[in-house]
PDB file of N, CA and C in Angstrom:
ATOM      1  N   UNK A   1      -8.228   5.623  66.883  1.00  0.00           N
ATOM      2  CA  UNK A   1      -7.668   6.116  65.651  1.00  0.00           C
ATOM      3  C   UNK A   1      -7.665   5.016  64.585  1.00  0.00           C
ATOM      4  N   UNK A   2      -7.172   3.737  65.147  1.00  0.00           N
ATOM      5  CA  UNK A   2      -7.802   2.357  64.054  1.00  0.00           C
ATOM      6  C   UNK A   2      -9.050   2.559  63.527  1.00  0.00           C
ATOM      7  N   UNK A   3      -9.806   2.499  64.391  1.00  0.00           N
ATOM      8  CA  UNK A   3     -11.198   2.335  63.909  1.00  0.00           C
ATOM      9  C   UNK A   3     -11.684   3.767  62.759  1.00  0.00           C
ATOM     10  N   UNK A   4     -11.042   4.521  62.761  1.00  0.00           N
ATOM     11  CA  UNK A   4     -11.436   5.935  61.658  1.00  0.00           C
ATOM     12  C   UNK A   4     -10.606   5.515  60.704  1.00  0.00           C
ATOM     13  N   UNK A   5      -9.326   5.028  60.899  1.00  0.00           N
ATOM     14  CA  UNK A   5      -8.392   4.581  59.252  1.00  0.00           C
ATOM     15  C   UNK A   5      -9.072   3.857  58.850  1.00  0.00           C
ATOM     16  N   UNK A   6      -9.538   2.750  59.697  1.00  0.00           N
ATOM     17  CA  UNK A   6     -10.469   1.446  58.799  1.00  0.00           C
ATOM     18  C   UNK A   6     -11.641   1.774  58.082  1.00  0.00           C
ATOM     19  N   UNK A   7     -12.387   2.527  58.720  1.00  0.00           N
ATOM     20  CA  UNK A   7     -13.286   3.302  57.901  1.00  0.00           C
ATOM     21  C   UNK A   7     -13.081   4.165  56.993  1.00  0.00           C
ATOM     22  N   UNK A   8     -12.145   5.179  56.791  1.00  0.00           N
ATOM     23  CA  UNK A   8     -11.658   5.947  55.560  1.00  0.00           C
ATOM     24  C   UNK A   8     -11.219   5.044  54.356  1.00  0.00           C
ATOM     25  N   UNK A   9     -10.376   4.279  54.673  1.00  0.00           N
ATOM     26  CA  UNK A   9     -10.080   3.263  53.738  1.00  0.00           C
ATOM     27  C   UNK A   9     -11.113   2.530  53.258  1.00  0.00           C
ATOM     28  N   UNK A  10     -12.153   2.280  54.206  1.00  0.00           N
ATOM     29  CA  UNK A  10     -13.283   1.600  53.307  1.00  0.00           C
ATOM     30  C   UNK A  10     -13.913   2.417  52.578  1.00  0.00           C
ATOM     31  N   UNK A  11     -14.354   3.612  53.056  1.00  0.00           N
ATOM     32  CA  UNK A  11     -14.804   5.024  51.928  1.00  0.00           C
ATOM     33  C   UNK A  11     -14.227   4.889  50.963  1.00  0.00           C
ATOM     34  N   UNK A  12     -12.850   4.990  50.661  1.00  0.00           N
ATOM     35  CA  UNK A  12     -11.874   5.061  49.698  1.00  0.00           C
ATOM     36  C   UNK A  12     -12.015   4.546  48.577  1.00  0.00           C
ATOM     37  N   UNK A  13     -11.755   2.847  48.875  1.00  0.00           N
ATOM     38  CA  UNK A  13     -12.212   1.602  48.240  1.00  0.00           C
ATOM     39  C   UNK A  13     -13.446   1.913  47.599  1.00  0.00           C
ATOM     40  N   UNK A  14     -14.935   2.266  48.771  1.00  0.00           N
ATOM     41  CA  UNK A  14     -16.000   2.376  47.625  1.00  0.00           C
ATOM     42  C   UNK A  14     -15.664   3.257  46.689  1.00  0.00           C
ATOM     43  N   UNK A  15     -15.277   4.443  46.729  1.00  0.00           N
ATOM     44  CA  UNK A  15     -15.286   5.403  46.165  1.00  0.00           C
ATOM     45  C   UNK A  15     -14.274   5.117  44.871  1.00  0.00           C
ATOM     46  N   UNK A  16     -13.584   4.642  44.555  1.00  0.00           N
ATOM     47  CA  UNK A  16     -12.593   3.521  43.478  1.00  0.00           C
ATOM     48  C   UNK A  16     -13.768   2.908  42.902  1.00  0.00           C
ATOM     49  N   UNK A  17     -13.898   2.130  43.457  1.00  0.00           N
ATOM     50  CA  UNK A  17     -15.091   1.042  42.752  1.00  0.00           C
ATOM     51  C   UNK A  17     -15.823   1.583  41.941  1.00  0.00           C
ATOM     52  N   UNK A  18     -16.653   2.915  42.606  1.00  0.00           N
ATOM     53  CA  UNK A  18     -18.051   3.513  42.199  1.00  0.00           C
ATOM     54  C   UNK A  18     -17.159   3.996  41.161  1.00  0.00           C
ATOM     55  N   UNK A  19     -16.134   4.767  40.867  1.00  0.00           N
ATOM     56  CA  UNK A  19     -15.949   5.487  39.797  1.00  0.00           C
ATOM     57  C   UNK A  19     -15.192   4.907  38.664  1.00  0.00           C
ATOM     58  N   UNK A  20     -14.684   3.173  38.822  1.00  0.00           N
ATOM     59  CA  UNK A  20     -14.116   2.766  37.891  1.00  0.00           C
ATOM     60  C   UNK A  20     -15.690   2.100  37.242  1.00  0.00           C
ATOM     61  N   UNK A  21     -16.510   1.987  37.840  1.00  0.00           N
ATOM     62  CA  UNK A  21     -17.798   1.548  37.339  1.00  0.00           C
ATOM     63  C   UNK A  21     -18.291   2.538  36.230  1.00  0.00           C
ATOM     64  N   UNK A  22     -18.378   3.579  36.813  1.00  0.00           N
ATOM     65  CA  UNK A  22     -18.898   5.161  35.919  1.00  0.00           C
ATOM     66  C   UNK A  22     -18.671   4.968  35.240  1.00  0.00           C
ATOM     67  N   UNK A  23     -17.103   4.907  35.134  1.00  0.00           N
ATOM     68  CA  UNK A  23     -15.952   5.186  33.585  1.00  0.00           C
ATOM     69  C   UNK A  23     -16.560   5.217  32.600  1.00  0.00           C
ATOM     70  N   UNK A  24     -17.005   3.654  32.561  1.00  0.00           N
ATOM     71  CA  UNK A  24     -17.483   3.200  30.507  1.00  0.00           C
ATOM     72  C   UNK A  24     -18.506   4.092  30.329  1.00  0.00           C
ATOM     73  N   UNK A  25     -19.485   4.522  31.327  1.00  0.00           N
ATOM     74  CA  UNK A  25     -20.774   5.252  31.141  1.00  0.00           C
ATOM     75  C   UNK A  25     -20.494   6.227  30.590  1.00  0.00           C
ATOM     76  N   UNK A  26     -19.328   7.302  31.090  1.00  0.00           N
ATOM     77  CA  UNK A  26     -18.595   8.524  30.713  1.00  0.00           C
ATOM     78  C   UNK A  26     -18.600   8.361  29.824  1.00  0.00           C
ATOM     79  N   UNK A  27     -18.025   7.376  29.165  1.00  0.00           N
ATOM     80  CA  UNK A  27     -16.985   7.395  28.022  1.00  0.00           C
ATOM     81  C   UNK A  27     -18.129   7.014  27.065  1.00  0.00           C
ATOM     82  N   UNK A  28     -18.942   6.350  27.014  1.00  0.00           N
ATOM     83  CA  UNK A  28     -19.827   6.103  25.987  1.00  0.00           C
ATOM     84  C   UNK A  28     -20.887   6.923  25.355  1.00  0.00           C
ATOM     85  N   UNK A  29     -20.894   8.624  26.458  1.00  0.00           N
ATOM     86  CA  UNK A  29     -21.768   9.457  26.216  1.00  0.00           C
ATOM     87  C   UNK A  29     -20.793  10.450  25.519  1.00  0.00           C
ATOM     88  N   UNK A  30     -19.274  10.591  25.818  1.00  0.00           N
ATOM     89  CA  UNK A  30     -18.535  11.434  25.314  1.00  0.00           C
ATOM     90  C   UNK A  30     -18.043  11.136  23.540  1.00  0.00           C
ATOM     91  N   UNK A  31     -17.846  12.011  22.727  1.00  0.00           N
ATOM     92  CA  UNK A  31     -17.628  12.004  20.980  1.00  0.00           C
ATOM     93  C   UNK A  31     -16.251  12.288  21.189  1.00  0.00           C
ATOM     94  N   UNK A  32     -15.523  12.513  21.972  1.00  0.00           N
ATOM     95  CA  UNK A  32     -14.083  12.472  22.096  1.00  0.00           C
ATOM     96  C   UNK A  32     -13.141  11.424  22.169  1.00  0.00           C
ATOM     97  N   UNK A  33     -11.907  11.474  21.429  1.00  0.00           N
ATOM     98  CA  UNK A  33     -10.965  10.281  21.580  1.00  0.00           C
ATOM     99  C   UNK A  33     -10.122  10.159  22.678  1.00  0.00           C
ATOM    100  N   UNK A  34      -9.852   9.032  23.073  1.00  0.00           N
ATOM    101  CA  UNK A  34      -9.065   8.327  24.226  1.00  0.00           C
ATOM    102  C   UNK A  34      -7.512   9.157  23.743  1.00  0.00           C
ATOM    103  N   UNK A  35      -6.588   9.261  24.385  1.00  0.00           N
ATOM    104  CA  UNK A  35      -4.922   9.295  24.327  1.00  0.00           C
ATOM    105  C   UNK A  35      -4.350   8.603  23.201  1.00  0.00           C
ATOM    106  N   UNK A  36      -5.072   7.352  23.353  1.00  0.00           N
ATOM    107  CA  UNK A  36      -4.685   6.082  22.391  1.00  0.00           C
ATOM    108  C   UNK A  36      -5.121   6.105  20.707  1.00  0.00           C
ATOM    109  N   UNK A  37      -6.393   6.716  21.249  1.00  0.00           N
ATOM    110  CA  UNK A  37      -7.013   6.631  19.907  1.00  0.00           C
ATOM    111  C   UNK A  37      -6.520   8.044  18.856  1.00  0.00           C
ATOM    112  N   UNK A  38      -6.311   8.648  19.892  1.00  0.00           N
ATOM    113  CA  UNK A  38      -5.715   9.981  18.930  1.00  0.00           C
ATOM    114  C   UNK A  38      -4.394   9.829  18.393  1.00  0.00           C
ATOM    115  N   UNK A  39      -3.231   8.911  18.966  1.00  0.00           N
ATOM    116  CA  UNK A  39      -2.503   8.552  18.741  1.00  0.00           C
ATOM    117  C   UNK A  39      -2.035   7.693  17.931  1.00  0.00           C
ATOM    118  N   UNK A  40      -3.210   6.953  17.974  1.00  0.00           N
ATOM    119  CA  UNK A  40      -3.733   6.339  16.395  1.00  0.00           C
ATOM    120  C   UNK A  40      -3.699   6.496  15.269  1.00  0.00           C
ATOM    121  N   UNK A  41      -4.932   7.762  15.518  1.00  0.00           N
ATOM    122  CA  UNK A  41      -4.985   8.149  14.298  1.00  0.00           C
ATOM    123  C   UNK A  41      -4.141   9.151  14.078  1.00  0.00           C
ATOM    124  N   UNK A  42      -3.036   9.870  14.596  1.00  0.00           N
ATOM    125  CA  UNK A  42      -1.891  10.276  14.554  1.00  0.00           C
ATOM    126  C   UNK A  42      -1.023   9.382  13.384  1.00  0.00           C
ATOM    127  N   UNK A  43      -0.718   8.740  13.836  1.00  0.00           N
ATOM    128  CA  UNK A  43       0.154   7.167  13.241  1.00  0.00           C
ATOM    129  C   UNK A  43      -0.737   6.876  11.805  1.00  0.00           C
ATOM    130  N   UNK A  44      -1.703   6.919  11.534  1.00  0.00           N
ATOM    131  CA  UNK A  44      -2.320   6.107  10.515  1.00  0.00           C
ATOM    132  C   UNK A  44      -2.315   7.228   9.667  1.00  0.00           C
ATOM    133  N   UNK A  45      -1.957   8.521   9.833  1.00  0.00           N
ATOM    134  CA  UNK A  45      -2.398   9.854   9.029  1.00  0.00           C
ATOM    135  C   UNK A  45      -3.869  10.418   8.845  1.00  0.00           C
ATOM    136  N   UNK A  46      -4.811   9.626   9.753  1.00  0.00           N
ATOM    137  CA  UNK A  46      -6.294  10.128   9.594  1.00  0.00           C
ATOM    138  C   UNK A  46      -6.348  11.361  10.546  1.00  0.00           C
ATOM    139  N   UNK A  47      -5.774  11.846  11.531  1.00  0.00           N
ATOM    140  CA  UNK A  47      -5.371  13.611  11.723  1.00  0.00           C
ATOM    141  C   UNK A  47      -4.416  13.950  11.447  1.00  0.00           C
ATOM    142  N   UNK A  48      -3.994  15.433  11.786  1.00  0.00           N
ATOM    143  CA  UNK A  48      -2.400  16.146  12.051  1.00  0.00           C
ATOM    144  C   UNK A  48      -2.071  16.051  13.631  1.00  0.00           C
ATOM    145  N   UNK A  49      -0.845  15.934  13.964  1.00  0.00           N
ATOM    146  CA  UNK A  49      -0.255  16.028  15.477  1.00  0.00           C
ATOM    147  C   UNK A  49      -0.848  17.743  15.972  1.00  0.00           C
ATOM    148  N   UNK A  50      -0.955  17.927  17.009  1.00  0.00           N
ATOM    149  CA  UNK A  50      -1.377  19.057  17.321  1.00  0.00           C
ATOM    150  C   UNK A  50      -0.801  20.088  17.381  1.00  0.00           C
ATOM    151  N   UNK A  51       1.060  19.555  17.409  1.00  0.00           N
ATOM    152  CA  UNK A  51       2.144  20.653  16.610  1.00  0.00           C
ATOM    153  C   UNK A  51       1.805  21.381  15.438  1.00  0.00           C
ATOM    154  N   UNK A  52       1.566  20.256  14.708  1.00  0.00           N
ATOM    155  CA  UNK A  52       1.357  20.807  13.351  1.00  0.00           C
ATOM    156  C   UNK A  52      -0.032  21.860  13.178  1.00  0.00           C
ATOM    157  N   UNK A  53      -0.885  21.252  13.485  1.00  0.00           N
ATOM    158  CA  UNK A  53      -2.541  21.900  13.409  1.00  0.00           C
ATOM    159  C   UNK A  53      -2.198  23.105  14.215  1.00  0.00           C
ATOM    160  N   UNK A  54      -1.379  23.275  15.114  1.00  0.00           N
ATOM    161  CA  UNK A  54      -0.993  24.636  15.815  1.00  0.00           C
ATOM    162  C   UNK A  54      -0.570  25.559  15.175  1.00  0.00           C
ATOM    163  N   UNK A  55       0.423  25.211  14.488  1.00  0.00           N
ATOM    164  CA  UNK A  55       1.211  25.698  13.558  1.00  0.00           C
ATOM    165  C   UNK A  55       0.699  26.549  12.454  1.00  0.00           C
ATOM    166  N   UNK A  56      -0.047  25.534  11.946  1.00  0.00           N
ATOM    167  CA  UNK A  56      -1.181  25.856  10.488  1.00  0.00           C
ATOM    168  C   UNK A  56      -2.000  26.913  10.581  1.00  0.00           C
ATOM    169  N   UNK A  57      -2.869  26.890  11.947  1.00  0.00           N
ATOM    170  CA  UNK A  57      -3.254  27.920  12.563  1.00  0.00           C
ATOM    171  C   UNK A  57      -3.022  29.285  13.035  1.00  0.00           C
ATOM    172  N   UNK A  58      -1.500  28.873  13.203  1.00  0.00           N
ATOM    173  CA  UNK A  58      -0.952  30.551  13.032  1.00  0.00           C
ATOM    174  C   UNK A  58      -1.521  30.316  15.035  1.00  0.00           C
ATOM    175  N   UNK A  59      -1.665  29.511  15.668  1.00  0.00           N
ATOM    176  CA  UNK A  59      -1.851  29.881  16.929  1.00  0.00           C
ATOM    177  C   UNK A  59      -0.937  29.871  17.815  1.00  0.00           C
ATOM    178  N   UNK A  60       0.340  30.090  17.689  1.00  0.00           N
ATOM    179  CA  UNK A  60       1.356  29.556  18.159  1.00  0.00           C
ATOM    180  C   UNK A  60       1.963  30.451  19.282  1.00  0.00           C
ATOM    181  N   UNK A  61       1.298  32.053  19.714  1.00  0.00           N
ATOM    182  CA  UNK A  61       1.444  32.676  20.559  1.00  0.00           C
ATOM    183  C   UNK A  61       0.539  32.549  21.237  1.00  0.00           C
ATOM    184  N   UNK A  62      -0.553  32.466  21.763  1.00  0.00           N
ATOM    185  CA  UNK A  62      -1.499  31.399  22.359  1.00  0.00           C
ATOM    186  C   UNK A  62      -0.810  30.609  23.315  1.00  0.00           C
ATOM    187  N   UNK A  63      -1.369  30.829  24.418  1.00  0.00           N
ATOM    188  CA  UNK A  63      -0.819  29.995  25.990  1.00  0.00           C
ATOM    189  C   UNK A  63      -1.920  28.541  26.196  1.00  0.00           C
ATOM    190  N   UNK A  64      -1.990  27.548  25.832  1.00  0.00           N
ATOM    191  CA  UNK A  64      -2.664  26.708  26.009  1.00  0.00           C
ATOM    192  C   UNK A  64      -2.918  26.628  27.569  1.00  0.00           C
ATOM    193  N   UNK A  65      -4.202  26.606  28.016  1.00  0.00           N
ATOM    194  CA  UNK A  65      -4.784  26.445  29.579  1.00  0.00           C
ATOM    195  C   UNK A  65      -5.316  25.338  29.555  1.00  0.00           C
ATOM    196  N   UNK A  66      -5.670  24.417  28.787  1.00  0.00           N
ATOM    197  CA  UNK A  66      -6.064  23.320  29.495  1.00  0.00           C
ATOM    198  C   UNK A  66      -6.132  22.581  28.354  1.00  0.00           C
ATOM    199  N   UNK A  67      -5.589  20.869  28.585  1.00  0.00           N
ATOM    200  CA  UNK A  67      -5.849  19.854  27.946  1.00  0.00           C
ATOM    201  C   UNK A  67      -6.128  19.809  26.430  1.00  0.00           C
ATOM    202  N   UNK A  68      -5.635  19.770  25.348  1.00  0.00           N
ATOM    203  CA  UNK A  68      -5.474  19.413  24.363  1.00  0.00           C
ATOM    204  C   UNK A  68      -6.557  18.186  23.857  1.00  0.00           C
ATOM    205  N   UNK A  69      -7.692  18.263  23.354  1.00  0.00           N
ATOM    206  CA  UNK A  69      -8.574  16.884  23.078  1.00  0.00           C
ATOM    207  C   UNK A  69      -8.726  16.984  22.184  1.00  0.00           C
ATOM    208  N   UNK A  70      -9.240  15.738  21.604  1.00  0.00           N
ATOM    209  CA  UNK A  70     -10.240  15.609  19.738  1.00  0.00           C
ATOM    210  C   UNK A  70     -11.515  14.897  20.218  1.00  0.00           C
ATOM    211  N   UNK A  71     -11.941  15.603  19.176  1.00  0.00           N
ATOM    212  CA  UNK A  71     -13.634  15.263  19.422  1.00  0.00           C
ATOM    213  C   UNK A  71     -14.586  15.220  18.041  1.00  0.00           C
ATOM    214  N   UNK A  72     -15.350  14.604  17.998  1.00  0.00           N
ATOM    215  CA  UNK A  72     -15.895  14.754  16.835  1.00  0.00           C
ATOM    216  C   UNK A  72     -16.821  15.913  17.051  1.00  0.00           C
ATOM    217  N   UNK A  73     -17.069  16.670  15.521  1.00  0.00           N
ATOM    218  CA  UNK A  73     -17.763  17.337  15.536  1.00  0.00           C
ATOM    219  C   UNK A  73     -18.483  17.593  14.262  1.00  0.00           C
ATOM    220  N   UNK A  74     -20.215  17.291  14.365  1.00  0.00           N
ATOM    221  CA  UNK A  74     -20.478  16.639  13.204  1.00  0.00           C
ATOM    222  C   UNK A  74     -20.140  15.906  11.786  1.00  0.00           C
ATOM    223  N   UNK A  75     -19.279  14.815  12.808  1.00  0.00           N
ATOM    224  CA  UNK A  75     -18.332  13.962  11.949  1.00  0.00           C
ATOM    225  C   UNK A  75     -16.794  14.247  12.084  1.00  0.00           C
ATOM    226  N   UNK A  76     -16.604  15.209  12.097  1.00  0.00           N
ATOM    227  CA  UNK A  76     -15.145  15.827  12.049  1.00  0.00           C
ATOM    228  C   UNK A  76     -13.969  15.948  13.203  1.00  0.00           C
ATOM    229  N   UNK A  77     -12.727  15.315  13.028  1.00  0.00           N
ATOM    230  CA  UNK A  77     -12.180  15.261  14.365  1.00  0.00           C
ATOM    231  C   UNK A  77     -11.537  16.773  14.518  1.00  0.00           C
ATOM    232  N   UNK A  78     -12.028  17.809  15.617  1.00  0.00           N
ATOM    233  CA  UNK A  78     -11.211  18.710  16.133  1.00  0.00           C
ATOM    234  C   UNK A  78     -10.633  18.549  17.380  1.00  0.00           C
ATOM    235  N   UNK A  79      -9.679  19.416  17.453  1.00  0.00           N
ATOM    236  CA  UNK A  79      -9.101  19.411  18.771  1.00  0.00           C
ATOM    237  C   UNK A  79     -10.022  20.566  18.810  1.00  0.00           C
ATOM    238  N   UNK A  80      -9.726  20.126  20.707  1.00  0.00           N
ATOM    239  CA  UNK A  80     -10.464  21.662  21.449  1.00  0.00           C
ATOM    240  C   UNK A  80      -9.475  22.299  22.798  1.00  0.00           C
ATOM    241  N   UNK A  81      -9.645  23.319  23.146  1.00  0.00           N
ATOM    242  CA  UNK A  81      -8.688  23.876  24.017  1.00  0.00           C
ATOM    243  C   UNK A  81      -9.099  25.252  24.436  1.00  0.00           C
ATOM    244  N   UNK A  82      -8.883  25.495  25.865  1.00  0.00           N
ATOM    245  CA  UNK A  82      -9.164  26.687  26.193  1.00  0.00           C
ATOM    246  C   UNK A  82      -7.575  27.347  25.850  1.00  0.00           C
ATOM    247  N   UNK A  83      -7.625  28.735  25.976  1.00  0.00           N
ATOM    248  CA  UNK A  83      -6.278  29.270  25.595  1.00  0.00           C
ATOM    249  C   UNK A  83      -6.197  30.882  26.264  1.00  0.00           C
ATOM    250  N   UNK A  84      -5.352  31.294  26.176  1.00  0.00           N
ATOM    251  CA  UNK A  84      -5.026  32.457  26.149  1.00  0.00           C
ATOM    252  C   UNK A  84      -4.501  33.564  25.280  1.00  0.00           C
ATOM    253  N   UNK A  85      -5.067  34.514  24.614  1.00  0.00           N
ATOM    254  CA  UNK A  85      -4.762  35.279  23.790  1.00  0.00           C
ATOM    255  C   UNK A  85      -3.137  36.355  24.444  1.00  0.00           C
ATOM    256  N   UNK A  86      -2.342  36.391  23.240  1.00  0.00           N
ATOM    257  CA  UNK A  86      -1.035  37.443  23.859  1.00  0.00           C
ATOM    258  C   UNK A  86      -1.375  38.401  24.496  1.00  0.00           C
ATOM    259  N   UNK A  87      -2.988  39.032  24.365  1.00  0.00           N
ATOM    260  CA  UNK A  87      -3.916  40.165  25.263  1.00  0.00           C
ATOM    261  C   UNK A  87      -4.228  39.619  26.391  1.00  0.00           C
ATOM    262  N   UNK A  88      -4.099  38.788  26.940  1.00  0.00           N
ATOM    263  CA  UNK A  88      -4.614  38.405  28.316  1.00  0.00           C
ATOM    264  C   UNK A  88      -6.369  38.148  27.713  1.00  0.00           C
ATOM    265  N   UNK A  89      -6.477  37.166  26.353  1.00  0.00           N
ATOM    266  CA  UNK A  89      -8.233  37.450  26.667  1.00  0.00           C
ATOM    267  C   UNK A  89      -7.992  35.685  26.619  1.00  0.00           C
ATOM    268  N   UNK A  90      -9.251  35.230  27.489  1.00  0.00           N
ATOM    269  CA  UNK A  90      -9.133  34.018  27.267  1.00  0.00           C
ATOM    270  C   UNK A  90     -10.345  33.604  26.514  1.00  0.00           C
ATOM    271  N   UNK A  91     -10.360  32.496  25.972  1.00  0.00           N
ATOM    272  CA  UNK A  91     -11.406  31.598  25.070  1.00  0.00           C
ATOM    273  C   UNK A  91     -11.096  30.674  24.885  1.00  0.00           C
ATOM    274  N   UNK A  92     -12.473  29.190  24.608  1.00  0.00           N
ATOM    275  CA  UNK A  92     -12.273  28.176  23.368  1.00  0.00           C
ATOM    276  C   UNK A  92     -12.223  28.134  21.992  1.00  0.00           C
ATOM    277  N   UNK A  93     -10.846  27.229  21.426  1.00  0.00           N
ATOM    278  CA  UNK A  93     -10.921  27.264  20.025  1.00  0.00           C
ATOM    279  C   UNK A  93     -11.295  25.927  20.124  1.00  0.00           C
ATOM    280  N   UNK A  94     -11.641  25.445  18.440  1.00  0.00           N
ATOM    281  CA  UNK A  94     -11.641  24.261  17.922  1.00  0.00           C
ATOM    282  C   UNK A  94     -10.900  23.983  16.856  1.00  0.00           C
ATOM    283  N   UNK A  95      -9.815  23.530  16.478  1.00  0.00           N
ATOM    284  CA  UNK A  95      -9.226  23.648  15.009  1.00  0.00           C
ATOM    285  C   UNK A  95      -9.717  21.997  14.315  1.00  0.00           C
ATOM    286  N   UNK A  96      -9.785  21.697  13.033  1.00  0.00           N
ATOM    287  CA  UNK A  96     -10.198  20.396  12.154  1.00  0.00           C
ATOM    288  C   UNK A  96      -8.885  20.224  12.366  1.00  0.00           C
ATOM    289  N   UNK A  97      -8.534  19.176  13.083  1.00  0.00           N
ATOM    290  CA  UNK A  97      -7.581  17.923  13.238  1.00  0.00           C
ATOM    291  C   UNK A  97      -7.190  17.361  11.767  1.00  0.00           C
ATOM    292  N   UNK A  98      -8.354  17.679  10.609  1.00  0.00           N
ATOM    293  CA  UNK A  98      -7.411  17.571   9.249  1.00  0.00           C
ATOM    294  C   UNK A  98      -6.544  18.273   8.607  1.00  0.00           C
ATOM    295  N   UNK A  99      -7.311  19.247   8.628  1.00  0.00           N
ATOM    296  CA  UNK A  99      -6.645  20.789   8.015  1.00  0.00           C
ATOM    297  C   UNK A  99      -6.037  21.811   8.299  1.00  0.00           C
ATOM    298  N   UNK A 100      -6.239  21.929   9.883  1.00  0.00           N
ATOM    299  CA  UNK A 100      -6.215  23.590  10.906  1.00  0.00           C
ATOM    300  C   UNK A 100      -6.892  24.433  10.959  1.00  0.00           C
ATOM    301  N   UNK A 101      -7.905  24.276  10.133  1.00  0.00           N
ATOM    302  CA  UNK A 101      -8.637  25.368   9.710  1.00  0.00           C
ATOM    303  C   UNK A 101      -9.877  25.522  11.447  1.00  0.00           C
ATOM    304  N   UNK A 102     -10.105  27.045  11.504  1.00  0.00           N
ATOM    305  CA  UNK A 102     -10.439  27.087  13.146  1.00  0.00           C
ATOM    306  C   UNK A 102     -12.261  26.804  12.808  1.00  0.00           C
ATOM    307  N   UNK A 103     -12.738  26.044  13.865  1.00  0.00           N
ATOM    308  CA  UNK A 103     -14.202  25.568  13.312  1.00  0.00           C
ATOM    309  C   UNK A 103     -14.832  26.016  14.763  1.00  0.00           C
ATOM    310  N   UNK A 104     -16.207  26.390  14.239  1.00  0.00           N
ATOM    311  CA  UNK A 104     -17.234  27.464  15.339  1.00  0.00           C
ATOM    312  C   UNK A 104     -17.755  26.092  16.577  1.00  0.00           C
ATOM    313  N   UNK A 105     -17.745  26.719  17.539  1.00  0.00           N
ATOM    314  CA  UNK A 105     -17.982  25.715  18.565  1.00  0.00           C
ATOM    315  C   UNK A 105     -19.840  26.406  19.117  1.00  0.00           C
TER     316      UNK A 105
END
């Protein structure tokens, strides 16, 4: 039973390694902002908080299903989000992180 922990744990380990390696690769192909960076530009006034852009939107009965992001989109920071309509229909929106205004994905 040693000898299989020692080996899982070494799987493990590679498997850490290999994917803290990936990371930057990910991240350098993705147009989306970090936690930090949205938070940023939160703070600096170069977007709206996603309260607000919610708000503006009038999307506010809307069940958010997954993750809240900004991303550029030809130039422009939107958030994106899958959601749920008060009908049970689901879809992606995109709203401009400046304005609210909902932008075609």
């Amino acid at each position: 039973m040693t000898m299989s922990r020692t080996i899982f744990r070494s799987m493990a380990a590679a498997a850490i390694i290999s994917l803290a390696a990936a990371m930057p690769a990910l991240a350098q192909g993705s147009d989306c902002l970090s936690d930090r960076d949205i938070q940023t530009a939160i703070e600096s006034g170069r977007i709206l908080s996603w309260p607000t852009v919610k708000r503006m939107a009038g999307i506010a009965a809307y069940e958010e299903v997954s993750d809240v992001k900004v991303c550029m989109i030809d130039g422009v920071p939107v958030y994106i989000l899958n959601v749920i309509s008060p009908a049970g229909e689901a879809s992606k929106i995109a709203l401009n992180a400046v304005d609210g205004t909902e932008k075609t994905l």
